[in-house]
PDB file of N, CA and C in Angstrom:
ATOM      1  N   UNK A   1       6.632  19.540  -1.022  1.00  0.00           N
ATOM      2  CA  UNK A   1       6.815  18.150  -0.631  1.00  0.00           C
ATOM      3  C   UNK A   1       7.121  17.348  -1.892  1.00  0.00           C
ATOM      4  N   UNK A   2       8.562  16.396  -1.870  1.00  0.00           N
ATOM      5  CA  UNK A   2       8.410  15.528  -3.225  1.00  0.00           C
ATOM      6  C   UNK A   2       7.587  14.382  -2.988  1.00  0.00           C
ATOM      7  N   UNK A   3       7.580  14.249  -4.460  1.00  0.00           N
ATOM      8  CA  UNK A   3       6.953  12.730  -4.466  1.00  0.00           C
ATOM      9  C   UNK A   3       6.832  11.286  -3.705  1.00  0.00           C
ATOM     10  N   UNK A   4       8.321  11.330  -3.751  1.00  0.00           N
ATOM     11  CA  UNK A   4       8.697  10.486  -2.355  1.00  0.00           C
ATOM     12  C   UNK A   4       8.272  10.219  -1.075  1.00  0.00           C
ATOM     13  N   UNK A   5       7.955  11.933  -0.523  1.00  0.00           N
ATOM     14  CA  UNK A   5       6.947  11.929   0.667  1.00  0.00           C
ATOM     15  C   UNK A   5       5.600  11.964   0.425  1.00  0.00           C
ATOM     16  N   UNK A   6       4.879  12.127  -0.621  1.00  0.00           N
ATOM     17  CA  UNK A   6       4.157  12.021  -0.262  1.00  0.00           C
ATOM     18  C   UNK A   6       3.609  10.382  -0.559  1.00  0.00           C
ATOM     19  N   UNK A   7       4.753   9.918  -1.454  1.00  0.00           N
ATOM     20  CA  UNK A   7       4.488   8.053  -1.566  1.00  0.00           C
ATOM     21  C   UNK A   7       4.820   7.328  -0.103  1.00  0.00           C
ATOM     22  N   UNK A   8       5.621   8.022   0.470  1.00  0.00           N
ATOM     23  CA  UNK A   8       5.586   7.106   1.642  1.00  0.00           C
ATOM     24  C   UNK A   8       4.389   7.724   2.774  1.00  0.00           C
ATOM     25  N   UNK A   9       3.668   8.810   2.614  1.00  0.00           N
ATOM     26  CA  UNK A   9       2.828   9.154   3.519  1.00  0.00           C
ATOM     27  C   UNK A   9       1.332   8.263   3.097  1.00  0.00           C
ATOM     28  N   UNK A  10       1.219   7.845   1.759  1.00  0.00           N
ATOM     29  CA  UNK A  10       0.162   7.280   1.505  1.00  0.00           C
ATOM     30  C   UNK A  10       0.469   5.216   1.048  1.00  0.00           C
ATOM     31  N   UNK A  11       1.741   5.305   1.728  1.00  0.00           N
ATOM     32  CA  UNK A  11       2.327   4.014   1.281  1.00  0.00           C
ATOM     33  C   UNK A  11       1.035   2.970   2.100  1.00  0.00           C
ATOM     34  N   UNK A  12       0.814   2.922   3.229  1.00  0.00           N
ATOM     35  CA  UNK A  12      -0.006   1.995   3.345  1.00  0.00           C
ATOM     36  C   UNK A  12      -1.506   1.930   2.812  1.00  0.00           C
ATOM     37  N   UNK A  13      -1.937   3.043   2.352  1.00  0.00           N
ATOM     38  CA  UNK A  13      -3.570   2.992   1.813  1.00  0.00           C
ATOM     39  C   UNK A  13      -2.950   2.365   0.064  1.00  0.00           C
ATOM     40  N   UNK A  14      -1.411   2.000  -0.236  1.00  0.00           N
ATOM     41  CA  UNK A  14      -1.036   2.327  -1.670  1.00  0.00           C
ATOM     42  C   UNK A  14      -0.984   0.643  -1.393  1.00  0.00           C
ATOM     43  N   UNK A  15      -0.407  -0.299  -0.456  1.00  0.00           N
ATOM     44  CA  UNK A  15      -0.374  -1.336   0.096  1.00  0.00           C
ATOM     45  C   UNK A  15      -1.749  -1.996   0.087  1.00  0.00           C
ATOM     46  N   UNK A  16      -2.529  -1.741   0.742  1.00  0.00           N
ATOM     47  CA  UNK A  16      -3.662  -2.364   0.847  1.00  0.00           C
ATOM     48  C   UNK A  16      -4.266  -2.362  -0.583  1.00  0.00           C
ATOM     49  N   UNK A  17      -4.452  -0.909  -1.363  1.00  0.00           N
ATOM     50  CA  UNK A  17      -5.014  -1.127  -2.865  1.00  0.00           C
ATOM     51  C   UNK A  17      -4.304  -2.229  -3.581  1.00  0.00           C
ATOM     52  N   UNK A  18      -2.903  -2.209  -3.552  1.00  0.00           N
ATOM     53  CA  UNK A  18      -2.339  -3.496  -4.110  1.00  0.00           C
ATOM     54  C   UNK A  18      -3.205  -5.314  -3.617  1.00  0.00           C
ATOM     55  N   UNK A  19      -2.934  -5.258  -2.699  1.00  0.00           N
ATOM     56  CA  UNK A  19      -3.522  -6.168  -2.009  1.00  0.00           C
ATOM     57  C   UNK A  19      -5.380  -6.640  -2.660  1.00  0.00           C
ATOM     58  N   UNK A  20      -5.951  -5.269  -2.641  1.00  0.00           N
ATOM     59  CA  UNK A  20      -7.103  -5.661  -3.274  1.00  0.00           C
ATOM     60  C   UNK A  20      -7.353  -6.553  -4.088  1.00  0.00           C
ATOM     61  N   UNK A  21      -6.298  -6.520  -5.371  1.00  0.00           N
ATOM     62  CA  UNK A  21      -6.700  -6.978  -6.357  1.00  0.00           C
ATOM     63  C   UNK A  21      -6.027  -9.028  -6.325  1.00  0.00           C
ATOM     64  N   UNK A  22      -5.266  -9.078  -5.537  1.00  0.00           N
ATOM     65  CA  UNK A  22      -4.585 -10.355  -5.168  1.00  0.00           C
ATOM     66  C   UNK A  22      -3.625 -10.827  -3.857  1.00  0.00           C
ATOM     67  N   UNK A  23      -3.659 -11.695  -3.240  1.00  0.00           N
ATOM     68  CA  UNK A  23      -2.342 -11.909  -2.621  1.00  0.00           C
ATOM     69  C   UNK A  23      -1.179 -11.831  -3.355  1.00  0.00           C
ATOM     70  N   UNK A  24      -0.213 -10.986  -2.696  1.00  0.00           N
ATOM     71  CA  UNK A  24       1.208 -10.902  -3.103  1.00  0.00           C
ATOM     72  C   UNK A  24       2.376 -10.738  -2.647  1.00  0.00           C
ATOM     73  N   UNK A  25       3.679 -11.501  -2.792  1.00  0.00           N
ATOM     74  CA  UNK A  25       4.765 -10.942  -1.749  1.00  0.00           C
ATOM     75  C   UNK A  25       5.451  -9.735  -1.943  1.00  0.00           C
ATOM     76  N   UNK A  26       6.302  -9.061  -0.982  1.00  0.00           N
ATOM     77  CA  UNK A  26       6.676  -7.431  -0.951  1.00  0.00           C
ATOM     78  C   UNK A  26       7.249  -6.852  -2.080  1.00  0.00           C
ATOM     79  N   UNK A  27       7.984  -8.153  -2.702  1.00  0.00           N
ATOM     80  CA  UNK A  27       8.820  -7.248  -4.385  1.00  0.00           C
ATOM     81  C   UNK A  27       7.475  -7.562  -5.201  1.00  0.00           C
ATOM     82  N   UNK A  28       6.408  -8.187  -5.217  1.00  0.00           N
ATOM     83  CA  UNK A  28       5.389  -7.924  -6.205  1.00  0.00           C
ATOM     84  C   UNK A  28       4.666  -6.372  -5.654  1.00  0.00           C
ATOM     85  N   UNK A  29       4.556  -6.386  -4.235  1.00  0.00           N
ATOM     86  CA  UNK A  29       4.109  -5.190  -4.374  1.00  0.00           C
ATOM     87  C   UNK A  29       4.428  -4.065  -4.704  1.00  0.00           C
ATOM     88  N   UNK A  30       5.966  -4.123  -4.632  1.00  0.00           N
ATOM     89  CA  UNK A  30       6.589  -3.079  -4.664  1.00  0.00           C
ATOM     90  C   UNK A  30       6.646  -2.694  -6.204  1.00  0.00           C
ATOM     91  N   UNK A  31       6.902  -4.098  -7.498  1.00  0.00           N
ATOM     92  CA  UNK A  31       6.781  -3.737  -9.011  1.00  0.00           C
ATOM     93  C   UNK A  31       4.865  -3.405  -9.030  1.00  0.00           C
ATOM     94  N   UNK A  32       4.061  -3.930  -8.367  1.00  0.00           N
ATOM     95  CA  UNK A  32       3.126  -3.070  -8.635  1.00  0.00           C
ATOM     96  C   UNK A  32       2.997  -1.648  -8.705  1.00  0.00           C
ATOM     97  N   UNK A  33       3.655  -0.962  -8.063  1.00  0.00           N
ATOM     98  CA  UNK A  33       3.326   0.347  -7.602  1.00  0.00           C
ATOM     99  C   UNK A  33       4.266   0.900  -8.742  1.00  0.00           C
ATOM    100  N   UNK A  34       5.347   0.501  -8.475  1.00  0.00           N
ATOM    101  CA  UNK A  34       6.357   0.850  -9.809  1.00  0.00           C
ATOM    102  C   UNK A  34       4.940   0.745 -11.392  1.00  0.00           C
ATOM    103  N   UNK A  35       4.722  -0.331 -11.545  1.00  0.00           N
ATOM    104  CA  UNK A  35       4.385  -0.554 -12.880  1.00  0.00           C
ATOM    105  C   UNK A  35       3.212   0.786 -12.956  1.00  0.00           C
ATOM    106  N   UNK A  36       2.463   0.936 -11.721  1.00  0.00           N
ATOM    107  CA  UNK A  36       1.587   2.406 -11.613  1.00  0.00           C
ATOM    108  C   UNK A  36       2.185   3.350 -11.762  1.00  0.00           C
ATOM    109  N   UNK A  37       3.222   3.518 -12.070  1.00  0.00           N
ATOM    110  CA  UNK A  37       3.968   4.743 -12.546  1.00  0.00           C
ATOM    111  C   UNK A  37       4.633   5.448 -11.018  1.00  0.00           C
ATOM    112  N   UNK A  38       4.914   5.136  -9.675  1.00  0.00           N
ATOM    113  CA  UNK A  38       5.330   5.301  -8.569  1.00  0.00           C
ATOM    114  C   UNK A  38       6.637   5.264  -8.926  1.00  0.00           C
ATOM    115  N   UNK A  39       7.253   5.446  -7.849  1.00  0.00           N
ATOM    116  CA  UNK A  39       8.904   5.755  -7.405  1.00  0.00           C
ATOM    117  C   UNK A  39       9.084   4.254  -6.707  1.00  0.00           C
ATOM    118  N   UNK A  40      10.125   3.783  -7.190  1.00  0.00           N
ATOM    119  CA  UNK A  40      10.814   2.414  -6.101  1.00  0.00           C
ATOM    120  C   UNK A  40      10.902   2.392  -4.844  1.00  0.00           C
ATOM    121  N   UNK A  41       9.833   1.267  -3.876  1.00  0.00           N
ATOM    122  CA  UNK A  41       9.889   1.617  -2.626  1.00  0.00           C
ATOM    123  C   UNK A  41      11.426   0.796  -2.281  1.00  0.00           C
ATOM    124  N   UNK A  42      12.011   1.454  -1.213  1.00  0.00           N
ATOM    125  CA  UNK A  42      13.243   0.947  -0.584  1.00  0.00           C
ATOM    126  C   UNK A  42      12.208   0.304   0.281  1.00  0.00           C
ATOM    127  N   UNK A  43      13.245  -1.729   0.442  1.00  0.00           N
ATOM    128  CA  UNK A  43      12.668  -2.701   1.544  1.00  0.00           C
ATOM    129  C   UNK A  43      12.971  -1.817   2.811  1.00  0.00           C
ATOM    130  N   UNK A  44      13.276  -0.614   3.063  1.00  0.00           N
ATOM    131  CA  UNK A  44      13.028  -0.074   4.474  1.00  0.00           C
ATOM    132  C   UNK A  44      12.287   0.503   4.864  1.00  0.00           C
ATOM    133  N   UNK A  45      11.251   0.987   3.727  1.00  0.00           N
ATOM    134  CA  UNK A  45      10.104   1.390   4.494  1.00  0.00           C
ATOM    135  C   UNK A  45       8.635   0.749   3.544  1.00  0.00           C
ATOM    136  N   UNK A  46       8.696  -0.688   2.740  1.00  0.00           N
ATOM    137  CA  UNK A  46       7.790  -1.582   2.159  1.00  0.00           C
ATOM    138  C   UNK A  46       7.454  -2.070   3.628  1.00  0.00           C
ATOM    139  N   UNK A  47       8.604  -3.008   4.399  1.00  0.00           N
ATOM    140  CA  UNK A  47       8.705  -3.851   5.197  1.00  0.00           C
ATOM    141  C   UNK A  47       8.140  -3.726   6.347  1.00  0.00           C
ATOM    142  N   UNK A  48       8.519  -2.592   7.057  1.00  0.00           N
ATOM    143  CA  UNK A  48       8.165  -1.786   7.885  1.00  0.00           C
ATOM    144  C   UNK A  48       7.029  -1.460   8.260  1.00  0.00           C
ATOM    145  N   UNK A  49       6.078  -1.095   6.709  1.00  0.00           N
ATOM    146  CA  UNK A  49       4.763  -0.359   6.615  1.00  0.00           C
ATOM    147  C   UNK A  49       3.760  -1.629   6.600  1.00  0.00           C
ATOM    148  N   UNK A  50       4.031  -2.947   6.066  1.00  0.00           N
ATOM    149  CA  UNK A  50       3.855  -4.346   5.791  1.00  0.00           C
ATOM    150  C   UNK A  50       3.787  -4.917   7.416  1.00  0.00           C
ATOM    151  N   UNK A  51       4.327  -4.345   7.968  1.00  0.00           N
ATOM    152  CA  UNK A  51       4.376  -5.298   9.433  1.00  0.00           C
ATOM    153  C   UNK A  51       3.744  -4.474  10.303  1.00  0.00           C
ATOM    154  N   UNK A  52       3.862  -3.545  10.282  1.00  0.00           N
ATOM    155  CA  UNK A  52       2.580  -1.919  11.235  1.00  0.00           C
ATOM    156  C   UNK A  52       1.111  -2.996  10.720  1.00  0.00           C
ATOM    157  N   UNK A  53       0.980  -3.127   9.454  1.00  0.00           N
ATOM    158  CA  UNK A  53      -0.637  -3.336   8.567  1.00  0.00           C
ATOM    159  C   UNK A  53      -0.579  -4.531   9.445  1.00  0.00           C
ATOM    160  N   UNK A  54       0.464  -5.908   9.435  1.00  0.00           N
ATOM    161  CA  UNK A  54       0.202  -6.916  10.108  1.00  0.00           C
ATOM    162  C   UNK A  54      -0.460  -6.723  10.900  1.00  0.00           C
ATOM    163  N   UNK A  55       0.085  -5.975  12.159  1.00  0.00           N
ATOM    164  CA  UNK A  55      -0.186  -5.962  13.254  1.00  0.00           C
ATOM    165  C   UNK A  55      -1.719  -4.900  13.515  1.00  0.00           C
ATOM    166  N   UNK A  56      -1.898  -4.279  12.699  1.00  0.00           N
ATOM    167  CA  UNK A  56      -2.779  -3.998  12.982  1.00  0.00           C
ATOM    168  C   UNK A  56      -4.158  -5.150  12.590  1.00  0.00           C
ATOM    169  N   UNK A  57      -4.046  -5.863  12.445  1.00  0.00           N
ATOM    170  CA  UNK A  57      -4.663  -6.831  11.280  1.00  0.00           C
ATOM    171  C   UNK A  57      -5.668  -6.308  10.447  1.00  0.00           C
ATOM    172  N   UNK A  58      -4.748  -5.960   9.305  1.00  0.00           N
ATOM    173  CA  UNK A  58      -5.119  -5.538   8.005  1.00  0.00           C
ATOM    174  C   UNK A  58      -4.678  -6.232   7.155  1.00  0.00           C
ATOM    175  N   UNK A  59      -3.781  -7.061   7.210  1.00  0.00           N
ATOM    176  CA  UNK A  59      -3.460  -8.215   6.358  1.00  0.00           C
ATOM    177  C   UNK A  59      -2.576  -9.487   6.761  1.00  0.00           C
ATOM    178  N   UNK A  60      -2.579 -10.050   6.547  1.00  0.00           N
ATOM    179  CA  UNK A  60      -2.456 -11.432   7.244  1.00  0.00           C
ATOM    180  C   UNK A  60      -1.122 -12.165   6.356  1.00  0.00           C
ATOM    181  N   UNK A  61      -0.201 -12.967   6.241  1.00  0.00           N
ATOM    182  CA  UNK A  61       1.326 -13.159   5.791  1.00  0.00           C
ATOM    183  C   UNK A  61       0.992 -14.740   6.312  1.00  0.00           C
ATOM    184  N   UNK A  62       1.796 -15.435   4.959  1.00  0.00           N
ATOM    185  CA  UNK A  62       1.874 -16.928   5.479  1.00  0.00           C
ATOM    186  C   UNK A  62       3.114 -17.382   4.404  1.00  0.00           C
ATOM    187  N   UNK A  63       4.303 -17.845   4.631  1.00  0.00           N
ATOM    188  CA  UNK A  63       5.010 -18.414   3.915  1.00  0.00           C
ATOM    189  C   UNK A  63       4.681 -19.582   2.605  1.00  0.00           C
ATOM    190  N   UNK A  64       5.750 -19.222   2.117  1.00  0.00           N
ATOM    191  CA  UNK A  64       4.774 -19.509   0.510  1.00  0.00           C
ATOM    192  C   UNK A  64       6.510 -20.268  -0.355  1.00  0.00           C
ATOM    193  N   UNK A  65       6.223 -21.485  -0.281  1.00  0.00           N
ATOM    194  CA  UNK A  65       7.534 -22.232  -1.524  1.00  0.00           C
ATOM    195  C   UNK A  65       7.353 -21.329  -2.254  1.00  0.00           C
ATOM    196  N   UNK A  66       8.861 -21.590  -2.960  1.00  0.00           N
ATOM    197  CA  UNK A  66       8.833 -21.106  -4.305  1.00  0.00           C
ATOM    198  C   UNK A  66       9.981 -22.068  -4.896  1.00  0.00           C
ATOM    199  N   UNK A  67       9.239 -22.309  -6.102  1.00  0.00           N
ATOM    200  CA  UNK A  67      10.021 -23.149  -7.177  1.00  0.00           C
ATOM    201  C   UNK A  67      11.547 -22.882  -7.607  1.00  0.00           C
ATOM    202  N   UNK A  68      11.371 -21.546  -7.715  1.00  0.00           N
ATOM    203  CA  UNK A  68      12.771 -21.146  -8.063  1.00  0.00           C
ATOM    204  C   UNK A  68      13.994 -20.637  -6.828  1.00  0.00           C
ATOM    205  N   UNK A  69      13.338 -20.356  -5.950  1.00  0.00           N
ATOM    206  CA  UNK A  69      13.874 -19.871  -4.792  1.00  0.00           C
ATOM    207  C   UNK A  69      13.978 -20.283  -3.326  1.00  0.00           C
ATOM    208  N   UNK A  70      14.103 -19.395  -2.308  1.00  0.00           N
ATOM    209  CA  UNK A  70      13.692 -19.345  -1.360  1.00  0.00           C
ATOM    210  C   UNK A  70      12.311 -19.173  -1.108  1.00  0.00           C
ATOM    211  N   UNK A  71      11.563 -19.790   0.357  1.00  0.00           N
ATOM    212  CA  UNK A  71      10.218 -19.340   0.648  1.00  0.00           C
ATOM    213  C   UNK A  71      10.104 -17.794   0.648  1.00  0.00           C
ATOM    214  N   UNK A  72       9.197 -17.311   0.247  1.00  0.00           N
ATOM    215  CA  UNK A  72       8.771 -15.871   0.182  1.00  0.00           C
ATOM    216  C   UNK A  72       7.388 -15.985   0.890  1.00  0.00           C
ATOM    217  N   UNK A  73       7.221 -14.636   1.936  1.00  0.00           N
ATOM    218  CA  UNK A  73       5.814 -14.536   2.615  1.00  0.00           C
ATOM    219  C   UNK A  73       4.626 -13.564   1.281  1.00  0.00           C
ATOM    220  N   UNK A  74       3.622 -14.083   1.284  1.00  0.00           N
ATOM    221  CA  UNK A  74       2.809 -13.549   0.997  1.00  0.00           C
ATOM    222  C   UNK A  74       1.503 -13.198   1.773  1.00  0.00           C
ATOM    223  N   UNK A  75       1.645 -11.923   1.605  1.00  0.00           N
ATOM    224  CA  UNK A  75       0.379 -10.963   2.076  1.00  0.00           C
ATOM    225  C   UNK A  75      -0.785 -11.060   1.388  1.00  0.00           C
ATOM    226  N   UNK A  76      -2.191 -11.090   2.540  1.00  0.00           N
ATOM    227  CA  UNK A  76      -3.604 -11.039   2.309  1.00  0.00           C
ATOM    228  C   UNK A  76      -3.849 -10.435   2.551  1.00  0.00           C
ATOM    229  N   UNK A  77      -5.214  -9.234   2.418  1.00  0.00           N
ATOM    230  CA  UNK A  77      -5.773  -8.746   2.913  1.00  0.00           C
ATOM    231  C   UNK A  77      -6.850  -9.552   3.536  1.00  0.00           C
ATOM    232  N   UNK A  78      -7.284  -8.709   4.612  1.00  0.00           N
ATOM    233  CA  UNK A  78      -8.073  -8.973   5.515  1.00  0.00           C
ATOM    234  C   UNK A  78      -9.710  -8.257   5.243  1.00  0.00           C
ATOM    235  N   UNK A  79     -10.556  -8.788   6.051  1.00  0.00           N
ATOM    236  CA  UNK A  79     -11.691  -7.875   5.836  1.00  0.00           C
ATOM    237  C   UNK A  79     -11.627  -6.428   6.701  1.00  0.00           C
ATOM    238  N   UNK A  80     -10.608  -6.212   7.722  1.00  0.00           N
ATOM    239  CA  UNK A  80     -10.345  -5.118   8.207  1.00  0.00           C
ATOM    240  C   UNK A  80      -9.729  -4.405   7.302  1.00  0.00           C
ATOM    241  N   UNK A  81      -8.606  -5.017   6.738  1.00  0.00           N
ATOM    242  CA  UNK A  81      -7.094  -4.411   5.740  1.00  0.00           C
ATOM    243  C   UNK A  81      -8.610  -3.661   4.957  1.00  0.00           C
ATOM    244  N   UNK A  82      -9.719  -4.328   4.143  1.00  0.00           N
ATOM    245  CA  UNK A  82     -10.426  -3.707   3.144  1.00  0.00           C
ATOM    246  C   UNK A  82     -11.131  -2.538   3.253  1.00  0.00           C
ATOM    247  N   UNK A  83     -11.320  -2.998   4.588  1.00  0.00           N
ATOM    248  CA  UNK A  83     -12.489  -1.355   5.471  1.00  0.00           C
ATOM    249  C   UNK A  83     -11.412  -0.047   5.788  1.00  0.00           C
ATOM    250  N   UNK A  84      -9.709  -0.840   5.929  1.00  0.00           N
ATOM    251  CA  UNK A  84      -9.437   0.400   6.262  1.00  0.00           C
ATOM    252  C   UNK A  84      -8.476   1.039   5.005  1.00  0.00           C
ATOM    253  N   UNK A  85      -8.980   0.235   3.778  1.00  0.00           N
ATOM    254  CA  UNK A  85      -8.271   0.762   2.969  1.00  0.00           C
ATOM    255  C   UNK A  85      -9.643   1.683   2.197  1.00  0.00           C
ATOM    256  N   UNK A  86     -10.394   1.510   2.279  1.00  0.00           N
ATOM    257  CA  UNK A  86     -11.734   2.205   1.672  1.00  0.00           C
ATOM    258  C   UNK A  86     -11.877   3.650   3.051  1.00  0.00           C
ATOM    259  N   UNK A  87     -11.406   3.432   4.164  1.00  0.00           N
ATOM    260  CA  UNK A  87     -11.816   4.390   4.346  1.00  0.00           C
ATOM    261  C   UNK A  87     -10.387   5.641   4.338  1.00  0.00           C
ATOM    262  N   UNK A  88      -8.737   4.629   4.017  1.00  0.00           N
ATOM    263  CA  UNK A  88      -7.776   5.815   3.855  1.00  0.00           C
ATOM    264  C   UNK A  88      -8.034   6.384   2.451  1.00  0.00           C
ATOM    265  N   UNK A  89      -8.862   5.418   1.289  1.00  0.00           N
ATOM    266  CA  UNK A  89      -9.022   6.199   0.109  1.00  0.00           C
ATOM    267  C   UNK A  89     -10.088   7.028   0.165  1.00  0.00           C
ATOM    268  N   UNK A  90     -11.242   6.863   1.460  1.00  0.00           N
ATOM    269  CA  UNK A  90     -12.049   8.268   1.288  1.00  0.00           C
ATOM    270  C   UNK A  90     -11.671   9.537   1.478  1.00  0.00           C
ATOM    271  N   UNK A  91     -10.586   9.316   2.563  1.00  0.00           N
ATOM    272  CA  UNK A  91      -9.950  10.125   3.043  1.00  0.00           C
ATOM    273  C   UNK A  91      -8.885  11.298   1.594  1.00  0.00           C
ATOM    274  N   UNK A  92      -8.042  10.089   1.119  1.00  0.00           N
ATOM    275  CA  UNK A  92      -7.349  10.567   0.191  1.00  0.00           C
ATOM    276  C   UNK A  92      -8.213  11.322  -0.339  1.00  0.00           C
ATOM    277  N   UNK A  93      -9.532  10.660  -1.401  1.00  0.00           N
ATOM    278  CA  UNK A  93     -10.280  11.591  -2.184  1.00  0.00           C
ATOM    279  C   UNK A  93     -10.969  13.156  -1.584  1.00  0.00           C
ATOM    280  N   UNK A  94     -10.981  13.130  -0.038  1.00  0.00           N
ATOM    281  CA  UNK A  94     -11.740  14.237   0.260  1.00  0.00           C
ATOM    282  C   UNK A  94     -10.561  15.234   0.044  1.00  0.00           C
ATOM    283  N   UNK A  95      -9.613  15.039   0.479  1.00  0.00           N
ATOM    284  CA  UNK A  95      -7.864  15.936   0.783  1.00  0.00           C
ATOM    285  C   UNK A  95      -7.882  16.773  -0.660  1.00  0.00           C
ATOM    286  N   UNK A  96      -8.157  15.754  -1.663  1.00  0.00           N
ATOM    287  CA  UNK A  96      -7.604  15.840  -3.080  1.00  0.00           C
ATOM    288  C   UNK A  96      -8.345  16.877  -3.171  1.00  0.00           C
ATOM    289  N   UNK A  97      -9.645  16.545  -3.053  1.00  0.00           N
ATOM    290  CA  UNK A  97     -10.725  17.285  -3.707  1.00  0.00           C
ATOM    291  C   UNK A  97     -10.978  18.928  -3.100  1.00  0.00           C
ATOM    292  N   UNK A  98     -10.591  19.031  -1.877  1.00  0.00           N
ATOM    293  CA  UNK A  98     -10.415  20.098  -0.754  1.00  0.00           C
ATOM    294  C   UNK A  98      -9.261  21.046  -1.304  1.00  0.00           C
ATOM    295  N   UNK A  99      -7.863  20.302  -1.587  1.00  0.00           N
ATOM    296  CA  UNK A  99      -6.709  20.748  -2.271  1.00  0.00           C
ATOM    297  C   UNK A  99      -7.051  21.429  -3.607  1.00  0.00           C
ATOM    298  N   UNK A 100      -7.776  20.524  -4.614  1.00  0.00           N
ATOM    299  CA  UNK A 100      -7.769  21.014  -5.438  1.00  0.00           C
ATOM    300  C   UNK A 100      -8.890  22.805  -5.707  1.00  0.00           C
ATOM    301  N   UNK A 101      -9.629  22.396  -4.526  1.00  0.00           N
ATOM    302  CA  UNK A 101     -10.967  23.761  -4.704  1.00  0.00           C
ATOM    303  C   UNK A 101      -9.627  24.814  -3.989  1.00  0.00           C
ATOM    304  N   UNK A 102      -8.540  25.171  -3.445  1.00  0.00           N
ATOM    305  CA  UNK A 102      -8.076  25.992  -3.025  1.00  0.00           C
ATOM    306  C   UNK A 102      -8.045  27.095  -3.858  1.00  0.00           C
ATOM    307  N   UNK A 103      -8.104  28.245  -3.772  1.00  0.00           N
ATOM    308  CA  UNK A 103      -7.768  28.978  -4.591  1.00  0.00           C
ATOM    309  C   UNK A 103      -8.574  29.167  -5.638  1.00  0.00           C
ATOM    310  N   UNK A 104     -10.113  28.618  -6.124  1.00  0.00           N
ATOM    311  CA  UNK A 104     -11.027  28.409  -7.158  1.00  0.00           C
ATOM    312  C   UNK A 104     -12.163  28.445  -5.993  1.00  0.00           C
ATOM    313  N   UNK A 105     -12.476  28.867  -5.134  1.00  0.00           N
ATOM    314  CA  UNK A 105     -13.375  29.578  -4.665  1.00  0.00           C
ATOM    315  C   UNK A 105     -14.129  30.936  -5.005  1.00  0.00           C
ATOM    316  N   UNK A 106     -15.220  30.877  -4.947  1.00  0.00           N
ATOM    317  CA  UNK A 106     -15.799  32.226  -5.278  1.00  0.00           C
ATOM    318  C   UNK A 106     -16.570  32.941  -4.240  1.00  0.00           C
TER     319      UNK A 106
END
């Protein structure tokens, strides 16, 4: 599996961690993940994965001026978005940790 898949299989638990640390709109999230050393998400599947979380309410979007631009929406997390991002990173960590004992069994 490349990288790619497996960034877009963990793109929304990668979404919400962003989110943790601030509200932000989709190209901040997206140079977040970049600046983590990630692969460039294409707006076709940021957007996408951003509006599934909406709707699930995991994070919440409210239009936002901008000085230099057009309005841009910015994303919140929610107190759901937080529970269900703690529990896709328990998840992640058990996988990891399961993956990594393969083969180092005794």
């Amino acid at each position: 599996m490349s990288t790619d898949a497996w960034q877009r299989a963990s793109l929304p638990m990668l979404i919400l961690s962003v989110l943790t640390v601030a509200p932000c709109h989709g190209y901040g999230i997206s140079q977040s993940l970049v600046s983590a050393g990630l692969q460039p998400i294409k707006g076709a599947q940021l957007y996408p994965a951003l509006v599934r979380l909406e709707n699930e309410g995991a994070i919440v979007a409210q239009w936002e001026q901008s000085e230099s631009g057009p309005a841009r929406k910015v994303y919140e997390l929610t107190a759901t978005g937080r529970a269900q991002r703690e529990a896709l990173h328990s998840q992640w960590c058990a996988f990891i940790k399961a993956a990594e004992a393969v083969g180092h069994a005794e």
